[in-house]
C-alpha atoms as a PDB file:
ATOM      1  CA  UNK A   1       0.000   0.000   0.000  1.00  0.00           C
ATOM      2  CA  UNK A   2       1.581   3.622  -1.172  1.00  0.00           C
ATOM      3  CA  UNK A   3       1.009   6.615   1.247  1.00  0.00           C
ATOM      4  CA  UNK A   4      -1.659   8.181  -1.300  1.00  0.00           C
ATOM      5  CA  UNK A   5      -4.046   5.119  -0.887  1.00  0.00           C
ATOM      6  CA  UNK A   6      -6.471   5.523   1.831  1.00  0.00           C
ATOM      7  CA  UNK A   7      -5.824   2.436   4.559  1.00  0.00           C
ATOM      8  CA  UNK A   8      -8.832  -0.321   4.607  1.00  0.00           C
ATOM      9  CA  UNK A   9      -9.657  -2.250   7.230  1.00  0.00           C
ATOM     10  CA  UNK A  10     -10.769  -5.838   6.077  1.00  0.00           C
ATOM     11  CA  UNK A  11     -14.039  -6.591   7.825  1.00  0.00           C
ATOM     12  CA  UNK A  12     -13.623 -10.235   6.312  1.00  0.00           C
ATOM     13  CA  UNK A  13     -16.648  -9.553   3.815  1.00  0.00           C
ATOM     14  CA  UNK A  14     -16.374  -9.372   0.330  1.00  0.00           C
ATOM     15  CA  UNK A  15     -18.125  -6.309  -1.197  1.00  0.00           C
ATOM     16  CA  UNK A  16     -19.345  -6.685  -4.491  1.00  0.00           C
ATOM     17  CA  UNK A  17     -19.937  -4.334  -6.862  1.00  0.00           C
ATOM     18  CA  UNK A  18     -23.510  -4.404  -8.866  1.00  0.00           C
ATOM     19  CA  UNK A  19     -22.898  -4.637 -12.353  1.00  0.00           C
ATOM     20  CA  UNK A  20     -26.322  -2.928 -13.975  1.00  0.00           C
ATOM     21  CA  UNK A  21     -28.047  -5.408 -16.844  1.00  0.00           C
ATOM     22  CA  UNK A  22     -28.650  -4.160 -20.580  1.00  0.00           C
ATOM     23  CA  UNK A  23     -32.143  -3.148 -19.911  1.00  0.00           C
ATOM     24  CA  UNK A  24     -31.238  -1.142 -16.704  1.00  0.00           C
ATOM     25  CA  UNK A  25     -28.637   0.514 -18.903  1.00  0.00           C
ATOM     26  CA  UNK A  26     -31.509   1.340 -21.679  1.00  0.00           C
ATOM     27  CA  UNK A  27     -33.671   2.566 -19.527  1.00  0.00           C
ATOM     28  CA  UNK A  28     -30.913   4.939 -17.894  1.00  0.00           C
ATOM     29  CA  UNK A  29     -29.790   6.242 -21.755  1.00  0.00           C
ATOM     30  CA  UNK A  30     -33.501   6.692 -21.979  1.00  0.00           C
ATOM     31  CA  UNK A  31     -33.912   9.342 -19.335  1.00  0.00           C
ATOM     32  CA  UNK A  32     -30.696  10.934 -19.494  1.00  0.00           C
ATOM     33  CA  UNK A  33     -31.392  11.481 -23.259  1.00  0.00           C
ATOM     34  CA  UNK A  34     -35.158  13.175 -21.957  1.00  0.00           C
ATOM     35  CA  UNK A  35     -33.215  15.160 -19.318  1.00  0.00           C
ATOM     36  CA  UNK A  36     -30.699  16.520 -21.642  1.00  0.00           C
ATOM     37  CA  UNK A  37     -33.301  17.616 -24.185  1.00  0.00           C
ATOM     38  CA  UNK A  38     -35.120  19.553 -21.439  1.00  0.00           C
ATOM     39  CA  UNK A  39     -32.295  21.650 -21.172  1.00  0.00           C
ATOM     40  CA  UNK A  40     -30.879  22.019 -24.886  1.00  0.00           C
ATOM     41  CA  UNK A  41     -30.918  25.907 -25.786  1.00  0.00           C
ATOM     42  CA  UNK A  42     -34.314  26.914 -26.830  1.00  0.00           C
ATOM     43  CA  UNK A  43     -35.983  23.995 -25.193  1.00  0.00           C
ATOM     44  CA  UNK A  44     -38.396  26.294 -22.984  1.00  0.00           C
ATOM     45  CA  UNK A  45     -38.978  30.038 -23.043  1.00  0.00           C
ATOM     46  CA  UNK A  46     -36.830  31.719 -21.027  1.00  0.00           C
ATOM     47  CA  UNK A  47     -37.817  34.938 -19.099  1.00  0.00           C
ATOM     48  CA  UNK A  48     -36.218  37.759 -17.449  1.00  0.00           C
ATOM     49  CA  UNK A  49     -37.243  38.342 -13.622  1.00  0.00           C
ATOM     50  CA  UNK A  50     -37.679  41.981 -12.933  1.00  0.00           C
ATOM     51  CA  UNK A  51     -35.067  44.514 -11.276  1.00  0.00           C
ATOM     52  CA  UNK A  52     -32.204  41.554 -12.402  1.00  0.00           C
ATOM     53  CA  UNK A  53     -31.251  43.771 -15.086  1.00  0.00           C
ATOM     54  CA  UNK A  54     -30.985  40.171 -17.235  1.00  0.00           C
ATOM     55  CA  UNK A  55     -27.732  38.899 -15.162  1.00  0.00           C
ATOM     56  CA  UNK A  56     -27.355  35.039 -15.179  1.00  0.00           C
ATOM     57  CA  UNK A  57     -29.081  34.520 -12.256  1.00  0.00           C
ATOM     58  CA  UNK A  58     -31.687  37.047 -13.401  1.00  0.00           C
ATOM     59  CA  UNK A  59     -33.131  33.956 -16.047  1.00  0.00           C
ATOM     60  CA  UNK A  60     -35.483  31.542 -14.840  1.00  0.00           C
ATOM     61  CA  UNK A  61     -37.211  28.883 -17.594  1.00  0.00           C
ATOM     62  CA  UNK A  62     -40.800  30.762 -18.241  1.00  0.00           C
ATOM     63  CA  UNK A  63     -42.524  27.308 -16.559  1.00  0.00           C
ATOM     64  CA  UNK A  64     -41.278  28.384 -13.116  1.00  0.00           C
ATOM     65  CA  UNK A  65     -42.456  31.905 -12.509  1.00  0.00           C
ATOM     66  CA  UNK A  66     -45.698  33.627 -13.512  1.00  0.00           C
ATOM     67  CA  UNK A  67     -46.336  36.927 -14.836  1.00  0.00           C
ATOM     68  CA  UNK A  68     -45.297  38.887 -12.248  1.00  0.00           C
ATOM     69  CA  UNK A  69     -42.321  37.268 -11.484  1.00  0.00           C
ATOM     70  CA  UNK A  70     -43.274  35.072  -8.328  1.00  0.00           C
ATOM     71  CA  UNK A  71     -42.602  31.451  -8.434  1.00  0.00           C
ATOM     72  CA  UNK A  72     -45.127  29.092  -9.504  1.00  0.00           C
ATOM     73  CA  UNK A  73     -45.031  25.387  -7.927  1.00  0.00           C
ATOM     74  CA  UNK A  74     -43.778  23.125 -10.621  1.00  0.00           C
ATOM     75  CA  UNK A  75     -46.117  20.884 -11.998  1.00  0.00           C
ATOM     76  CA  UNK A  76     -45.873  16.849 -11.621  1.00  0.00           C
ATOM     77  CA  UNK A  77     -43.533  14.818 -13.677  1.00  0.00           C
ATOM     78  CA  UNK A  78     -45.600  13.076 -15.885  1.00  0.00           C
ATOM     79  CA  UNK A  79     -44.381   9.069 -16.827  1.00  0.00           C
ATOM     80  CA  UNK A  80     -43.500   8.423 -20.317  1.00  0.00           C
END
């Protein structure tokens, strides 16, 4: 063991590490391929929020605030 490795005790257990099946892979290509399209440029309307001047944190995606700039509770994911 070098000096940069961390020490381990041995608890006399092996631990395994979960390999994840085809399908489970899919399904995860799936949904990171619906999460990134959410947030491609131009996906949703973007608005500014009043008095920000249109900084960075002055943007908010036009779903999560209402006309008058307060915060509107996000609606329910909906299964695909």
């Amino acid at each position: 063991m070098s000096a940069d490795e961390p020490e381990q005790k041995n608890t006399g257990r092996e631990t395994e590490i979960p390999v994840p099946d085809d399908e489970a892979i899919a399904a995860a290509k799936k949904k990171m391929e619906e999460i990134d399209a959410r947030y491609e440029p131009g996906a949703r309307e973007t608005v500014v929020l009043p008095g920000s001047d249109g900084t960075v944190s002055g943007t908010a995606f036009d779903d999560y605030v209402d006309d008058e700039g307060n915060l509107k509770k996000p609606e329910p994911e909906k299964d695909s």
